[in-house]
C-alpha atoms as a PDB file:
ATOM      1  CA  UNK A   1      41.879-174.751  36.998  1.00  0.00           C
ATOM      2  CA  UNK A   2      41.658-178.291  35.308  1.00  0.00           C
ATOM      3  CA  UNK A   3      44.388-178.677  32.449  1.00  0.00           C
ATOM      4  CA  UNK A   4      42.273-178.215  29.029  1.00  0.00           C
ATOM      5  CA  UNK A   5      41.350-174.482  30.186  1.00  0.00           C
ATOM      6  CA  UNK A   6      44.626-173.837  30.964  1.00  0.00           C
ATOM      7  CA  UNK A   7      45.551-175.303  27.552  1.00  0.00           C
ATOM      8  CA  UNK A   8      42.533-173.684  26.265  1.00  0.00           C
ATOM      9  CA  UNK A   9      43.480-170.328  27.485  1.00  0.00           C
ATOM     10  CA  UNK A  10      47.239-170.681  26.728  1.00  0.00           C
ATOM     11  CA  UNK A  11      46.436-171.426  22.989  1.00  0.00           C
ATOM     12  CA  UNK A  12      43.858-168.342  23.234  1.00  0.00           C
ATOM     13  CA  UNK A  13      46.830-165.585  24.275  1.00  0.00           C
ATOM     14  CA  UNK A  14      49.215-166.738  21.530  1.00  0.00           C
ATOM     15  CA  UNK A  15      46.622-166.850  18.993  1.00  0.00           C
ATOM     16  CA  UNK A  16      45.248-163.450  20.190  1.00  0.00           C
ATOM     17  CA  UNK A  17      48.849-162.265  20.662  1.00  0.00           C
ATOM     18  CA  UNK A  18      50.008-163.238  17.040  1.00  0.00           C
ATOM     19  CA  UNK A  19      47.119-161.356  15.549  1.00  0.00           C
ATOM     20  CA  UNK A  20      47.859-158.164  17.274  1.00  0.00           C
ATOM     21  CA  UNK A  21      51.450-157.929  16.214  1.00  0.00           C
ATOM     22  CA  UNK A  22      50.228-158.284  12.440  1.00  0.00           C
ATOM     23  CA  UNK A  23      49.161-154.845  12.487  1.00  0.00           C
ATOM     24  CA  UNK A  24      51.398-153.003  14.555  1.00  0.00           C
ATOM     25  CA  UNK A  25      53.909-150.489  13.046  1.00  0.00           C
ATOM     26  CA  UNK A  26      57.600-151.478  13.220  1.00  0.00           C
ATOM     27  CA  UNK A  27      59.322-149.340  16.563  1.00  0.00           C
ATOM     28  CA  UNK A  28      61.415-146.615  14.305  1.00  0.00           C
ATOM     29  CA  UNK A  29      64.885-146.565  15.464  1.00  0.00           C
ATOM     30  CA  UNK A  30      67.023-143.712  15.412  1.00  0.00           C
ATOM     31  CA  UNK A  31      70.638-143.051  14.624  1.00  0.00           C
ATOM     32  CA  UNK A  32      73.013-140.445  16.392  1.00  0.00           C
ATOM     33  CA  UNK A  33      73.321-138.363  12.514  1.00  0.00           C
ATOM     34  CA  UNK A  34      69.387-137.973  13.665  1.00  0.00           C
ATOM     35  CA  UNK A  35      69.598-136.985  16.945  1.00  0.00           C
ATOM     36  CA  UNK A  36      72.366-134.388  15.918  1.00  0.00           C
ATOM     37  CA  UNK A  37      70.010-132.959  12.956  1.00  0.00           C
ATOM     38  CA  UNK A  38      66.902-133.044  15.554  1.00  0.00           C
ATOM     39  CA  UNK A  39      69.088-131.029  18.091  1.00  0.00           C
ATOM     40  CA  UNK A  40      70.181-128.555  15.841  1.00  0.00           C
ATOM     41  CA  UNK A  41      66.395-128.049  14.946  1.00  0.00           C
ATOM     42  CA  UNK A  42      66.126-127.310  18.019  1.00  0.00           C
ATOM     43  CA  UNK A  43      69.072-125.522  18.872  1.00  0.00           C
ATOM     44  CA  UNK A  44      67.123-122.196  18.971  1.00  0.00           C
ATOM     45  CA  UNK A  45      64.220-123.100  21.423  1.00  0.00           C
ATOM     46  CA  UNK A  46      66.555-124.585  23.701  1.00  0.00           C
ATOM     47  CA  UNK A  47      69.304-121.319  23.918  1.00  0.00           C
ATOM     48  CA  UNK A  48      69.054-117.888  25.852  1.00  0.00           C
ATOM     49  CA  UNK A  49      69.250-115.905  22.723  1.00  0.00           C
ATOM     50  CA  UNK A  50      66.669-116.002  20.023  1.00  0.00           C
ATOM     51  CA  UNK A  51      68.174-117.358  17.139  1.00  0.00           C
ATOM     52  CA  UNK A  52      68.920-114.616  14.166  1.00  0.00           C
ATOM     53  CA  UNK A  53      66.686-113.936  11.944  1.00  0.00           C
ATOM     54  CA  UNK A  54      67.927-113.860   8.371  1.00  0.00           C
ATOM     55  CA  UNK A  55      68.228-110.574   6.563  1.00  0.00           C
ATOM     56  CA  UNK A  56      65.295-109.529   4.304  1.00  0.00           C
ATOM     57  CA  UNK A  57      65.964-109.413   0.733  1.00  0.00           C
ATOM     58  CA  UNK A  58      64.203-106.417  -1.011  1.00  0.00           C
ATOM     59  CA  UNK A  59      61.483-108.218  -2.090  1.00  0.00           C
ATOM     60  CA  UNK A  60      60.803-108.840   1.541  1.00  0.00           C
ATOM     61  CA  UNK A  61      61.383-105.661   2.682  1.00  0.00           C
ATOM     62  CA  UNK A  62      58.948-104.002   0.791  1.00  0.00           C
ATOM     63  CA  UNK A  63      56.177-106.214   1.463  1.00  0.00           C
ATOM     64  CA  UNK A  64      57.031-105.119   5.212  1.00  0.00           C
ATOM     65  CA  UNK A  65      57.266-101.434   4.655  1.00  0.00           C
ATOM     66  CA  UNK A  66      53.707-101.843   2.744  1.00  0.00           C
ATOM     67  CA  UNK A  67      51.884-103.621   5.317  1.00  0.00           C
ATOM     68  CA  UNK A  68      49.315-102.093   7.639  1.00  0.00           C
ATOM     69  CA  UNK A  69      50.086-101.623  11.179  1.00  0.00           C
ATOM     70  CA  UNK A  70      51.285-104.633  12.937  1.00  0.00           C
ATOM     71  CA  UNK A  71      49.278-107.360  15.187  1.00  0.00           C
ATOM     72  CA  UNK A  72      49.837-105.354  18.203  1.00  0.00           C
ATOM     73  CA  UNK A  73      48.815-101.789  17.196  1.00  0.00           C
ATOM     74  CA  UNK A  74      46.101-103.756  15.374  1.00  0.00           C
ATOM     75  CA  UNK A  75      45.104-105.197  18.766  1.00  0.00           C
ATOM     76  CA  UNK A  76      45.209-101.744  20.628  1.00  0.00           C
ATOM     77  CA  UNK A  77      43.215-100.182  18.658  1.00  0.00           C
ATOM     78  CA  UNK A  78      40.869-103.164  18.584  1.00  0.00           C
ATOM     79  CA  UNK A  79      41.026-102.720  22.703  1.00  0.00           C
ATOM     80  CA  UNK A  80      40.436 -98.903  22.207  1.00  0.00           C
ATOM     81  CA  UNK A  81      37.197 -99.555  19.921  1.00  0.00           C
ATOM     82  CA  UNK A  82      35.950-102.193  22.061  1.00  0.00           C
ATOM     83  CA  UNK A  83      36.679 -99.826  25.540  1.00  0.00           C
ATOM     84  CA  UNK A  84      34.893 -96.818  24.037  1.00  0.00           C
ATOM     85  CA  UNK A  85      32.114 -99.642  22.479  1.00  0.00           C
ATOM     86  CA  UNK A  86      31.534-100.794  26.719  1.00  0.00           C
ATOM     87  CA  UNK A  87      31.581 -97.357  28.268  1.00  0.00           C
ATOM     88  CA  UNK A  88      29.019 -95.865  25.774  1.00  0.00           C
ATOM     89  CA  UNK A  89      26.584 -98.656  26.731  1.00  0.00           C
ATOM     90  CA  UNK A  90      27.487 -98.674  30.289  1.00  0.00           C
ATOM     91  CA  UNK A  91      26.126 -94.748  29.877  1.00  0.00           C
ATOM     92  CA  UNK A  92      23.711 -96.042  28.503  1.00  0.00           C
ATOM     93  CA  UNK A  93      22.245 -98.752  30.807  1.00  0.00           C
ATOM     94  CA  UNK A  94      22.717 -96.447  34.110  1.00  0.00           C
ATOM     95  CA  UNK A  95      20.623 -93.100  32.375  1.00  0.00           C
ATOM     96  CA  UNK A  96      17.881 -96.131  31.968  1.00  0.00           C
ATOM     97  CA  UNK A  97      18.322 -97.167  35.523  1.00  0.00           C
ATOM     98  CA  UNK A  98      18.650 -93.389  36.603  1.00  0.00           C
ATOM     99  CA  UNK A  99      15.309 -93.033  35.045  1.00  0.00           C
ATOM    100  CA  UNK A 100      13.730 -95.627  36.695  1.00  0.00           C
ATOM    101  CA  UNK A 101      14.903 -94.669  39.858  1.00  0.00           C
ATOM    102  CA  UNK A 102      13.544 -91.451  39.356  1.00  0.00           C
ATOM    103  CA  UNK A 103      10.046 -92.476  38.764  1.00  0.00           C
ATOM    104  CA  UNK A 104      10.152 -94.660  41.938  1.00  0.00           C
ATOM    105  CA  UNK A 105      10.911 -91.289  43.675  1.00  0.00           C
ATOM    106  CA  UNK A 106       8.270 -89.614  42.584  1.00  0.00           C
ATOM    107  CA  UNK A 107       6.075 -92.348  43.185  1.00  0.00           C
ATOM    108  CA  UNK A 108       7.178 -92.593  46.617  1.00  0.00           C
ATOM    109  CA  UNK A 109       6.817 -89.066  47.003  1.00  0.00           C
ATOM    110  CA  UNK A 110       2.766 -89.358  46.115  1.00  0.00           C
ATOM    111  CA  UNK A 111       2.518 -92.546  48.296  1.00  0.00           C
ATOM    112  CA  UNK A 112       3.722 -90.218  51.262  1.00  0.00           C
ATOM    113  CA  UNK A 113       1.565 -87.070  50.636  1.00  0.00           C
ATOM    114  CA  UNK A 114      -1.699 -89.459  50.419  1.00  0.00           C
ATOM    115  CA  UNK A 115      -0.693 -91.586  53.124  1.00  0.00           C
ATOM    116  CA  UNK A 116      -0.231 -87.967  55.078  1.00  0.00           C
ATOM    117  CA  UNK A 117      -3.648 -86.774  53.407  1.00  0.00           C
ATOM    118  CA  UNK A 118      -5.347 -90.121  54.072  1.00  0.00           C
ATOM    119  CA  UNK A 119      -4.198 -89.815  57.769  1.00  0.00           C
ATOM    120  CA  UNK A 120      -5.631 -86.755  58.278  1.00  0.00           C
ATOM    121  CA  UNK A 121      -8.917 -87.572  56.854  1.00  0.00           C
ATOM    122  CA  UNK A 122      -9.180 -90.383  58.760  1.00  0.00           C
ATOM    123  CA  UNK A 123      -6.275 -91.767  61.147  1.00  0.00           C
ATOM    124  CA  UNK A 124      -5.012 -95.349  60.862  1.00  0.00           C
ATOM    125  CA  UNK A 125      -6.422 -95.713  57.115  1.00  0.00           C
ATOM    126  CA  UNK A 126      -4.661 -95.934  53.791  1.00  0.00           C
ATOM    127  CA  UNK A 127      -6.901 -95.651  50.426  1.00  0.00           C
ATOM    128  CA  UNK A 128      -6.067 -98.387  47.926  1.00  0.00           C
ATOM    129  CA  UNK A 129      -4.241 -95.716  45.284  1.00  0.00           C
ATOM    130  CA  UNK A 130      -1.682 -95.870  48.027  1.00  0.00           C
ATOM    131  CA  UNK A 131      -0.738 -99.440  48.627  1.00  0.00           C
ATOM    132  CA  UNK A 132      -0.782 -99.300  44.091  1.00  0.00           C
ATOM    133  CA  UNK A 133       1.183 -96.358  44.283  1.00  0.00           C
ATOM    134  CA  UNK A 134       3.889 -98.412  46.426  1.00  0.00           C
ATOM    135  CA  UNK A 135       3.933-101.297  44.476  1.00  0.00           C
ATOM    136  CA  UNK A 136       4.732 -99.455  41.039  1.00  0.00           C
ATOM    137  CA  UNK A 137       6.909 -97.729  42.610  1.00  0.00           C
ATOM    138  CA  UNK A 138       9.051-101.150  44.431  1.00  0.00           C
ATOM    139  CA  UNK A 139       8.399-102.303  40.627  1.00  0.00           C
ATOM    140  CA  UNK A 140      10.377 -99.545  39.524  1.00  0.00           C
ATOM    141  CA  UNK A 141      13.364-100.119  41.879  1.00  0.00           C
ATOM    142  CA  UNK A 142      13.398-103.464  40.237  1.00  0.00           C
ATOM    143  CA  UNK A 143      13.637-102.506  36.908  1.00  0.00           C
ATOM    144  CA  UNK A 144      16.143-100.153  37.866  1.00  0.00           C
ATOM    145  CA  UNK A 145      18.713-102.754  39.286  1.00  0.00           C
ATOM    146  CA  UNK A 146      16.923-105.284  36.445  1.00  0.00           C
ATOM    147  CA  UNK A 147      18.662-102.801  34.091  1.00  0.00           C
ATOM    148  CA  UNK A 148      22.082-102.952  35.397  1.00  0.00           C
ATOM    149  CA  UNK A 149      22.315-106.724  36.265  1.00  0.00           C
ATOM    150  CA  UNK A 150      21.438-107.489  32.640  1.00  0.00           C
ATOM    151  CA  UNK A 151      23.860-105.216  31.165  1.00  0.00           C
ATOM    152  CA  UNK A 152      26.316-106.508  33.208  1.00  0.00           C
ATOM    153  CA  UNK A 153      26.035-110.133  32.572  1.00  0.00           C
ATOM    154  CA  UNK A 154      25.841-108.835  28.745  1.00  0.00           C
ATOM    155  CA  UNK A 155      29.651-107.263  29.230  1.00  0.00           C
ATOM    156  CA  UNK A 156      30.276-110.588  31.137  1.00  0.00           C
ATOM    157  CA  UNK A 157      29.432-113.061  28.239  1.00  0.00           C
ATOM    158  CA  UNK A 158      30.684-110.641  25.582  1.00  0.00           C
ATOM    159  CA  UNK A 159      34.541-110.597  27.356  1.00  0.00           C
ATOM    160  CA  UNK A 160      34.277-106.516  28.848  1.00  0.00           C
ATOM    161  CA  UNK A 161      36.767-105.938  31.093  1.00  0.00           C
ATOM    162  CA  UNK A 162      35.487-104.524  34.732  1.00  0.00           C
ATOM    163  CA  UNK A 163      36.965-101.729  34.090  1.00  0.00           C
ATOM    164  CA  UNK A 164      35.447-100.575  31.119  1.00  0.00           C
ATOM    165  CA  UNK A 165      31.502-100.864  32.548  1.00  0.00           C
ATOM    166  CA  UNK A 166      32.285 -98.967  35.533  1.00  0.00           C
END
């Protein structure tokens, strides 16, 4: 490096370095009387008992006795709503499914007595109605498990718990 860049750069950092302490905060410096009022802040966080609560005046302690059930009973019943909510639609989604499946029965049933009938007519042939018959009826099937897979995913993305869809 040839001497006027290295003067060139030298000149650069202290100009560059000057500017940047212009508008930086001052470092905040603290004294033991803050330490001891930042530790007795924390005094309660840090020890095995909770700290004690201080005792309600009356103004405060009717407010309490008014108030509605707390955050927890609040949230159970929310739970209990939401639980009866998932297992009513779970009912739901499986009678749809159940019906489905049902039809695909009985359209598997007709595929067999005309494949039977068609075989006796003449052996080795199937008419058309059959080979429709058997693919309303594998269309069926689908929709069944279509059914369930959707509600599922539904309880999935809506935060059901397993238990609630099964």
């Amino acid at each position: 490096m040839t001497r006027p860049t290295a003067h060139l750069l030298l000149g650069a950092a202290f100009v560059f370095g000057a500017f940047a302490d212009e508008g930086s905060r001052p470092t905040p410096s603290y004294t033991d009387a803050d330490l001891a009022r930042y530790a007795a802040m924390r005094a309660p966080l840090d020890a095995a008992e909770p700290a004690p609560t201080p005792a309600p005046t009356a103004r405060g302690r009717a407010k309490r006795d008014q108030t509605v059930p707390d955050d927890l009973e609040r949230e159970a019943a929310q739970r209990a709503s939401e639980e009866r909510y998932w297992r009513r639609e779970a009912e739901k989604a499986r009678a749809q499914a159940r019906r489905h499946e049902e039809r695909a029965a009985v359209l598997e049933a007709q595929v067999e007595e005309r494949r039977r009938a068609a075989s006796r007519a003449r052996p080795g042939s199937a008419p058309p109605a059959v080979a429709a018959a058997e693919r309303r009826a594998q269309a069926e099937r689908e929709q069944a498990r279509r059914v369930i897979d959707e509600f599922e995913e539904r309880a999935r993305r809506e935060g059901a718990l397993p238990g609630w869809i099964r």
